[in-house]
Protein backbone atom coordinates (compact mmCIF):
# COMPACT_ATOMS: atom_id res chain seq x y z
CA UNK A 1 20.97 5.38 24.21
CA UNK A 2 22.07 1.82 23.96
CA UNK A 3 20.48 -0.39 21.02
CA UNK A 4 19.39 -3.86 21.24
CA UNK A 5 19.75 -6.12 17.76
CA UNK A 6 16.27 -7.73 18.03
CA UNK A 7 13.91 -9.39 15.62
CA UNK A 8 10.47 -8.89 16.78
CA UNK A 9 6.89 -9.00 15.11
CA UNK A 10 4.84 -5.52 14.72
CA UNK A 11 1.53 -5.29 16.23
CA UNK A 12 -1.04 -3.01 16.77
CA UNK A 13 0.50 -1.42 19.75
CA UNK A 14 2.39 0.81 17.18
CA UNK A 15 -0.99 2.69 16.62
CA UNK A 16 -0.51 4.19 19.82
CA UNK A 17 2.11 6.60 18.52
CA UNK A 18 -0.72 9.44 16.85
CA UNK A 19 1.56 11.55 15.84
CA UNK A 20 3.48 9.71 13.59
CA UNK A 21 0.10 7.88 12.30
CA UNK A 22 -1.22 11.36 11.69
CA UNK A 23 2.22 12.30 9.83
CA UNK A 24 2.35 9.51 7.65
CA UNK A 25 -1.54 9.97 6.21
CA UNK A 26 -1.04 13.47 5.35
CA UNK A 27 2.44 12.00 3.30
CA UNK A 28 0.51 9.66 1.48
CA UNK A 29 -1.77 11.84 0.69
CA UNK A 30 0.55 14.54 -0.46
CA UNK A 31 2.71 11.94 -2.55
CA UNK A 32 -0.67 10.16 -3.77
CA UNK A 33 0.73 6.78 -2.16
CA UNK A 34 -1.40 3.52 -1.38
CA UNK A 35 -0.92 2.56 2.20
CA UNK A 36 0.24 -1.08 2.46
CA UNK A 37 -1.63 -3.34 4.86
CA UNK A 38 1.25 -3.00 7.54
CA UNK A 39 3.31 0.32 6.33
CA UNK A 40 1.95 2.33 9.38
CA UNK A 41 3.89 -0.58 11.29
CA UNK A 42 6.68 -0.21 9.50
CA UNK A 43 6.95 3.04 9.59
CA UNK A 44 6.44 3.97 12.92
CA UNK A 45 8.72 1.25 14.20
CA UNK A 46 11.69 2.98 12.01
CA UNK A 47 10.87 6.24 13.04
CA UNK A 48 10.86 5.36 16.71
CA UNK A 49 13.79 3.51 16.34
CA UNK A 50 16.30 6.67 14.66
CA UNK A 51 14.87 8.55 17.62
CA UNK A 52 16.04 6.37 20.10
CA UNK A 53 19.25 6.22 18.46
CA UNK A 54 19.46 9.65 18.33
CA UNK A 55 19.88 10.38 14.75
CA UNK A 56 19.58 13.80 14.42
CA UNK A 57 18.03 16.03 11.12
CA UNK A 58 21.01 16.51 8.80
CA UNK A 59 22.53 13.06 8.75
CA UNK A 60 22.41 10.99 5.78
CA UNK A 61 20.27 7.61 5.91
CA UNK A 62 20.34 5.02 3.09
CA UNK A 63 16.78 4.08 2.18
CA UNK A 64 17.89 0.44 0.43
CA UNK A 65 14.59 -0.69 -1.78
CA UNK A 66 12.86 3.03 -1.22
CA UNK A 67 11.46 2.81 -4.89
CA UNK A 68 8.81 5.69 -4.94
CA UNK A 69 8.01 4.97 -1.70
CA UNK A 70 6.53 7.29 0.88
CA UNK A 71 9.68 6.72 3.59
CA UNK A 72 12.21 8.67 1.89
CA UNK A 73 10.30 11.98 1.66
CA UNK A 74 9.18 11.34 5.30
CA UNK A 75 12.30 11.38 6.47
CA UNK A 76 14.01 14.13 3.61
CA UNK A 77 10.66 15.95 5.42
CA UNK A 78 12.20 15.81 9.09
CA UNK A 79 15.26 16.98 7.77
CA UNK A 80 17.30 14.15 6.68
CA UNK A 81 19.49 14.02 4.11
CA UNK A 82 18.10 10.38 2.29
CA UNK A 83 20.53 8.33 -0.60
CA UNK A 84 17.27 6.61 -2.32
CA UNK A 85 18.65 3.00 -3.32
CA UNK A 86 16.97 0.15 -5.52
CA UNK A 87 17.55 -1.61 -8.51
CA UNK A 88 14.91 -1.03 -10.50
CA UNK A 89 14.14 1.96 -12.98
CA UNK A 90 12.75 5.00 -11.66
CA UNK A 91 11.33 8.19 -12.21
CA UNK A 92 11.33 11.36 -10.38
CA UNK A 93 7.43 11.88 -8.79
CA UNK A 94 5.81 14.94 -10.07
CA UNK A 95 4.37 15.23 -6.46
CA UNK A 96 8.01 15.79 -5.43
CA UNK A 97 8.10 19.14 -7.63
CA UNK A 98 8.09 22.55 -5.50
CA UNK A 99 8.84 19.91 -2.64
CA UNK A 100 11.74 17.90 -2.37
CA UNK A 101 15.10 18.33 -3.62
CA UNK A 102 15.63 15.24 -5.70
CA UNK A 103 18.64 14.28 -7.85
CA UNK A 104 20.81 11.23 -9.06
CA UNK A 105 19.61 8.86 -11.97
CA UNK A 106 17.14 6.23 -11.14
CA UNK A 107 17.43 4.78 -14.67
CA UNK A 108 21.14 4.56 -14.79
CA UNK A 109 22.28 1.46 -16.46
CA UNK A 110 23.70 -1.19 -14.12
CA UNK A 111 24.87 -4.65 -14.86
CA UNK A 112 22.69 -6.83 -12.19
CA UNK A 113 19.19 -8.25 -13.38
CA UNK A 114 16.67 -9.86 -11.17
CA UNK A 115 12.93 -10.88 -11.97
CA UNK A 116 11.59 -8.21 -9.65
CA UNK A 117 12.53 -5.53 -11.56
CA UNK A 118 9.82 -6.53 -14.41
CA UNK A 119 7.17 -7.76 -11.47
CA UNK A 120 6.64 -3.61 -10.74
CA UNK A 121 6.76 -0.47 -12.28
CA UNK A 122 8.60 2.65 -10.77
CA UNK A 123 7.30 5.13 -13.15
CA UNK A 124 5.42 8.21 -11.86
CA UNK A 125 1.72 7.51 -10.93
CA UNK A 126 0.85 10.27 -9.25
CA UNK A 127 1.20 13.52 -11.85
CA UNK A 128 1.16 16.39 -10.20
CA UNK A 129 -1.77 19.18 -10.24
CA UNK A 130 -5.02 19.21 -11.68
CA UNK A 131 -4.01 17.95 -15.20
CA UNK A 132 -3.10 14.95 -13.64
CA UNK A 133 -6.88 14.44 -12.56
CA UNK A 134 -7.91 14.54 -16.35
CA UNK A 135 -5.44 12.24 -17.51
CA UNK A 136 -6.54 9.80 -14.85
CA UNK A 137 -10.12 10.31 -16.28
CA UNK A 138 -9.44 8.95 -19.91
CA UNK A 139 -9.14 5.60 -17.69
CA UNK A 140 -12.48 3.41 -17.58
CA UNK A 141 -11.80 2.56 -14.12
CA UNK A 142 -11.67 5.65 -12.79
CA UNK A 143 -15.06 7.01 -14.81
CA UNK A 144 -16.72 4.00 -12.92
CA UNK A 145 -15.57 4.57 -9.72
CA UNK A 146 -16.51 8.13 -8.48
CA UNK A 147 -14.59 7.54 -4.86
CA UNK A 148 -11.44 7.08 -6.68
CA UNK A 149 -11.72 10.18 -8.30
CA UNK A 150 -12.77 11.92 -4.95
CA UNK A 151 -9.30 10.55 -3.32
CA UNK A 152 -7.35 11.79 -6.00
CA UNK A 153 -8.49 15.30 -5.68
CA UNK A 154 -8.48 15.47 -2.58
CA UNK A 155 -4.78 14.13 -2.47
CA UNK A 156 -4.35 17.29 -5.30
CA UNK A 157 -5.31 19.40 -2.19
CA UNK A 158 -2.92 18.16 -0.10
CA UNK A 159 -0.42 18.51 -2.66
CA UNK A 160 -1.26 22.01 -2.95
CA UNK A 161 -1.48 22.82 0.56
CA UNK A 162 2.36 20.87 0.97
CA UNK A 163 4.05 23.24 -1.97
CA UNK A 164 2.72 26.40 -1.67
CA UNK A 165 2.06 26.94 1.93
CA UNK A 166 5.16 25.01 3.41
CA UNK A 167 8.36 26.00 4.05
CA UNK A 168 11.03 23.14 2.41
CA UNK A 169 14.07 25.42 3.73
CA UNK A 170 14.58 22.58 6.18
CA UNK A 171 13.88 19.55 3.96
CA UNK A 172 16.87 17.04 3.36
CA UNK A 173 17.67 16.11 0.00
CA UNK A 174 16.86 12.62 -1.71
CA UNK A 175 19.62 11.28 -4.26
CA UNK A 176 18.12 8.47 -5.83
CA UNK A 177 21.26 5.73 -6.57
CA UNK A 178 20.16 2.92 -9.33
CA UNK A 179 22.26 -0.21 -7.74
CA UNK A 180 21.54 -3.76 -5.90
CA UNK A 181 21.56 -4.70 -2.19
CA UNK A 182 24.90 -6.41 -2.53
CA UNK A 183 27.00 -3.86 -4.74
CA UNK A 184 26.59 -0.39 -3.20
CA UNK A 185 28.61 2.30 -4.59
CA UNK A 186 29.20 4.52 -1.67
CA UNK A 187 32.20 4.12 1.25
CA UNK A 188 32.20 1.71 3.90
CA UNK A 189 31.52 3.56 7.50
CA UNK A 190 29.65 6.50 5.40
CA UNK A 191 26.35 6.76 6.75
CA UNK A 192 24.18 7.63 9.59
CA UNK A 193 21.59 4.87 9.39
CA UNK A 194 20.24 2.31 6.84
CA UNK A 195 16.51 1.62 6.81
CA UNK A 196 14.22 -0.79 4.52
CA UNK A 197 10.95 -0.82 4.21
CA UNK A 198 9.46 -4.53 3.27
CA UNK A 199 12.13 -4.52 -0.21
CA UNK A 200 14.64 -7.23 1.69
CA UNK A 201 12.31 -9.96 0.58
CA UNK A 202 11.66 -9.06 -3.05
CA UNK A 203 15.75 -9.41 -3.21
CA UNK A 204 17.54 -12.64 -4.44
CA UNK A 205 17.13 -14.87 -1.28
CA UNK A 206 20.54 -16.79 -2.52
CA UNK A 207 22.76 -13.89 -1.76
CA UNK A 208 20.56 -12.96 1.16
CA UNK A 209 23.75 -12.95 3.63
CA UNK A 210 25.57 -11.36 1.08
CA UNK A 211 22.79 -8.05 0.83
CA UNK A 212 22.98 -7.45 4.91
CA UNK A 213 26.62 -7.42 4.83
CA UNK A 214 26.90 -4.92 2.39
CA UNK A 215 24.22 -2.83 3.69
CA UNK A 216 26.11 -2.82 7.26
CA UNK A 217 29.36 -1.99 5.44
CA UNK A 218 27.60 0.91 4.77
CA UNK A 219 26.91 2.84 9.20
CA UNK A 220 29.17 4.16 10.51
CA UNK A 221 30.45 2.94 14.37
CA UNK A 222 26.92 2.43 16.63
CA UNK A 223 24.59 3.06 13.66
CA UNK A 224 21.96 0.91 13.09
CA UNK A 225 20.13 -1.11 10.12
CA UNK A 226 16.88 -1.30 10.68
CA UNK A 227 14.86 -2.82 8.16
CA UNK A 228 11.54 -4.56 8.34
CA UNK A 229 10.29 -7.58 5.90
CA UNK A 230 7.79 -10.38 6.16
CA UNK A 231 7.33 -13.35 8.18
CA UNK A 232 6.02 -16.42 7.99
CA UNK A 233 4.26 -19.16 11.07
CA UNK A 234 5.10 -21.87 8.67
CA UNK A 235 8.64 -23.75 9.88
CA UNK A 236 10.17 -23.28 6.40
CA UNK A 237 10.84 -19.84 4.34
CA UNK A 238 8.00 -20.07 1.97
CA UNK A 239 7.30 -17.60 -1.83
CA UNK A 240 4.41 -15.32 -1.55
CA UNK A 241 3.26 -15.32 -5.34
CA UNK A 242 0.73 -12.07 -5.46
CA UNK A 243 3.74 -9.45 -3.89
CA UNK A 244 6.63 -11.77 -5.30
CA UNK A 245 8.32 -11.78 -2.31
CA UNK A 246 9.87 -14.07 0.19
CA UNK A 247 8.14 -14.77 4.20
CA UNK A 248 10.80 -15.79 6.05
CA UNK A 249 10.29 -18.17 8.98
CA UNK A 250 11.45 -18.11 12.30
CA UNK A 251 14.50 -20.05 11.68
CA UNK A 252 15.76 -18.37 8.93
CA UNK A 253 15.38 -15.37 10.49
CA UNK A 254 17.25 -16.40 13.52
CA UNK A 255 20.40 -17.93 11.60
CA UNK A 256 20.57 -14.92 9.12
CA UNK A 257 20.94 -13.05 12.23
CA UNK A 258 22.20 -14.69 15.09
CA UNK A 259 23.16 -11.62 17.20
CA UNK A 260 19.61 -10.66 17.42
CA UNK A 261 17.62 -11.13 20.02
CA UNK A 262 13.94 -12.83 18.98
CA UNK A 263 10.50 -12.11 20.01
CA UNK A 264 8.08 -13.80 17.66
CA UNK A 265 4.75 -14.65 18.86
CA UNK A 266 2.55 -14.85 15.95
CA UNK A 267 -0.84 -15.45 17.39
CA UNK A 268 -0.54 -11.91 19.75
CA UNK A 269 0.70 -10.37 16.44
CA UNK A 270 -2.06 -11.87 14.38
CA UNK A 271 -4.72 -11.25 17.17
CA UNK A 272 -3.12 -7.45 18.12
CA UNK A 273 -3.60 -6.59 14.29
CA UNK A 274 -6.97 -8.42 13.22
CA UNK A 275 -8.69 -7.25 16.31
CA UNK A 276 -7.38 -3.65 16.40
CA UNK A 277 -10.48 -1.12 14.80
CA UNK A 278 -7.64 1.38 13.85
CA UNK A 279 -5.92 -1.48 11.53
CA UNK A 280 -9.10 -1.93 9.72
CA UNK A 281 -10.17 1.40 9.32
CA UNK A 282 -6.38 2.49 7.86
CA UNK A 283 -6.70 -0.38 5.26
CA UNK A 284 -6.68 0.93 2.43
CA UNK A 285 -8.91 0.71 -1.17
CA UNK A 286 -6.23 -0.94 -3.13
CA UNK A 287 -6.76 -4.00 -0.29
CA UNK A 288 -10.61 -4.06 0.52
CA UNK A 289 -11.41 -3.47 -3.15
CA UNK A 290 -9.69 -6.12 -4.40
CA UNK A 291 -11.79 -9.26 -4.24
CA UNK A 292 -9.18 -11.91 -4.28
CA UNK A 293 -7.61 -9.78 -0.81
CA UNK A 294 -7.20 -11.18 2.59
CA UNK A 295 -9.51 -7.94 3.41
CA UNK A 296 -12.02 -7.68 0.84
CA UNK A 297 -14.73 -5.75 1.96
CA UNK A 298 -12.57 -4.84 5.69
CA UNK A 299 -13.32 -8.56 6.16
CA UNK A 300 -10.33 -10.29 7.57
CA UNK A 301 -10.08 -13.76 8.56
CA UNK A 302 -6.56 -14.42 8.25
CA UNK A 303 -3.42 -12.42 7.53
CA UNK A 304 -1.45 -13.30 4.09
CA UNK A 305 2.11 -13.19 6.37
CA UNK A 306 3.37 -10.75 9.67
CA UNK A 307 5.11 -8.07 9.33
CA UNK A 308 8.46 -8.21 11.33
CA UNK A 309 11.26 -6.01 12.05
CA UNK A 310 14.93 -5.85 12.54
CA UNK A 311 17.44 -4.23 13.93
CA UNK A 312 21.85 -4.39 13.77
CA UNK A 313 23.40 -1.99 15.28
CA UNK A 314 27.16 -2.25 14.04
């Protein structure tokens, strides 16, 4: 099937898709994962997208910024065979034991050095098994707030459930490479796909031409980037200071990639999303709990920025 380069905003018409809603909760509750405010988005629009391009189980797909996110083990899930890329420091998840096949070094040294890398922490959070739920308890937050505690055994369960009832025979492997959007140590033309998961804008926006070169060096003929970030109604690029990340307006987006075709209407986006019941009732506790959110409470007013997705096919 032919692909279309677009840029377009992500609304709430990707909640149609049940299936892959109903696949991505029972991954982040297997890999004990917070739901971002608009990863269901994201993640359904990349999933629909390697289907349309026919990307079959078996090929190898780049996830550039994956950090210990939940998109890599979806996709090692369906069969894919994932090359887990970011600069910053990580560990292996226990919840990937008995699960995934995961190798490389996500705390190999590397030369480049960029302030995100000390904004967040890619350790392992989510210890696998029941032990894990007693180290969690030694934490005062977690003694106060009995719900938390509820979550995280029931994510145990699913945990459980994943590893010792599942067959993994068909899992891909995920080789986690330690390296920067611009310097990527693998052959040009050597992959099926590249996908990115809202990590573009946490990269230095300087070299921002630079980073989508290099990650379309990567595909092979007809494969396609497709990588999803944050936007912005404002008319200039503008610093979001609580995710450390840049929203990137209309313009911008349009002269970083001029081959793209553009549909960005950011009231039906805002409207689609703050009016859909299924977006507020998939928010999750990290969000609502938080009293200085947009959605404290599942009241929401306003949106912080809009998610918005892109697609190159080279």
């Amino acid at each position: 099937m032919q692909l279309n380069n677009e840029i377009r905003l992500l609304g709430a018409d990707l909640y149609a898709d049940k299936n892959k809603l109903k696949e991505l909760s029972y991954w982040f509750r297997v890999l004990n994962r917070p739901n971002g405010w608009h990863y269901d988005l994201d993640h359904i629009w990349v999933l629909q997208e390697l289907e349309k391009a026919g990307i079959m189980p078996g090929s190898t797909i780049v996830d550039a910024g994956a950090g210990q996110g939940v998109m890599q083990y979806l996709l090692a899930a369906r069969g894919y065979n994932v090359i887990s890329l970011d600069f910053s420091t990580r560990t292996i998840p226990g919840r990937t034991l008995g699960v995934f096949n995961v190798v490389g070094e996500g705390d190999a040294d590397i030369a480049y050095q960029h302030p995100y890398m000390k904004f967040i922490s890619y350790g392992d959070h989510s210890s696998a098994g029941w032990m894990g739920i007693f180290r969690l308890a030694k934490l005062k937050k977690v003694l106060l707030l009995p719900g938390r505690m509820l979550r995280y055994a029931n994510s145990v369960l699913f945990y459980l459930h994943e590893r010792f009832t599942k067959n993994h025979g068909k899992y891909g492997k995920v080789t986690y490479l330690r390296a920067a959007f611009h310097e990527v140590p693998l052959d040009a033309a050597s992959v099926d796909a590249v996908v990115s998961i809202s990590a573009i804008e946490h990269a230095d926006i300087k070299i921002f031409k630079d980073n989508i070169k290099e990650l379309l060096r990567l595909l092979k003929p007809k494969a396609p980037l497709l990588l999803t970030t944050s936007a912005t109604v404002s008319d200039e690029t503008n610093y979001h200071e609580k995710t450390s990340g840049w929203c990137f307006s209309r313009s911008a987006l349009e002269g970083y990639f001029p081959e793209c075709e553009i549909k960005f209407d950011p009231d039906k986006c805002a409207r689609s999303l703050m009016g859909s019941e299924v977006f507020i009732d998939r928010l999750d506790p990290y969000y609502y709990q938080d009293k200085d959110s947009f959605c404290y409470k599942k009241v929401v007013t306003e949106l912080p920025y809009l998610p918005v997705a892109v697609k190159v096919v080279k």
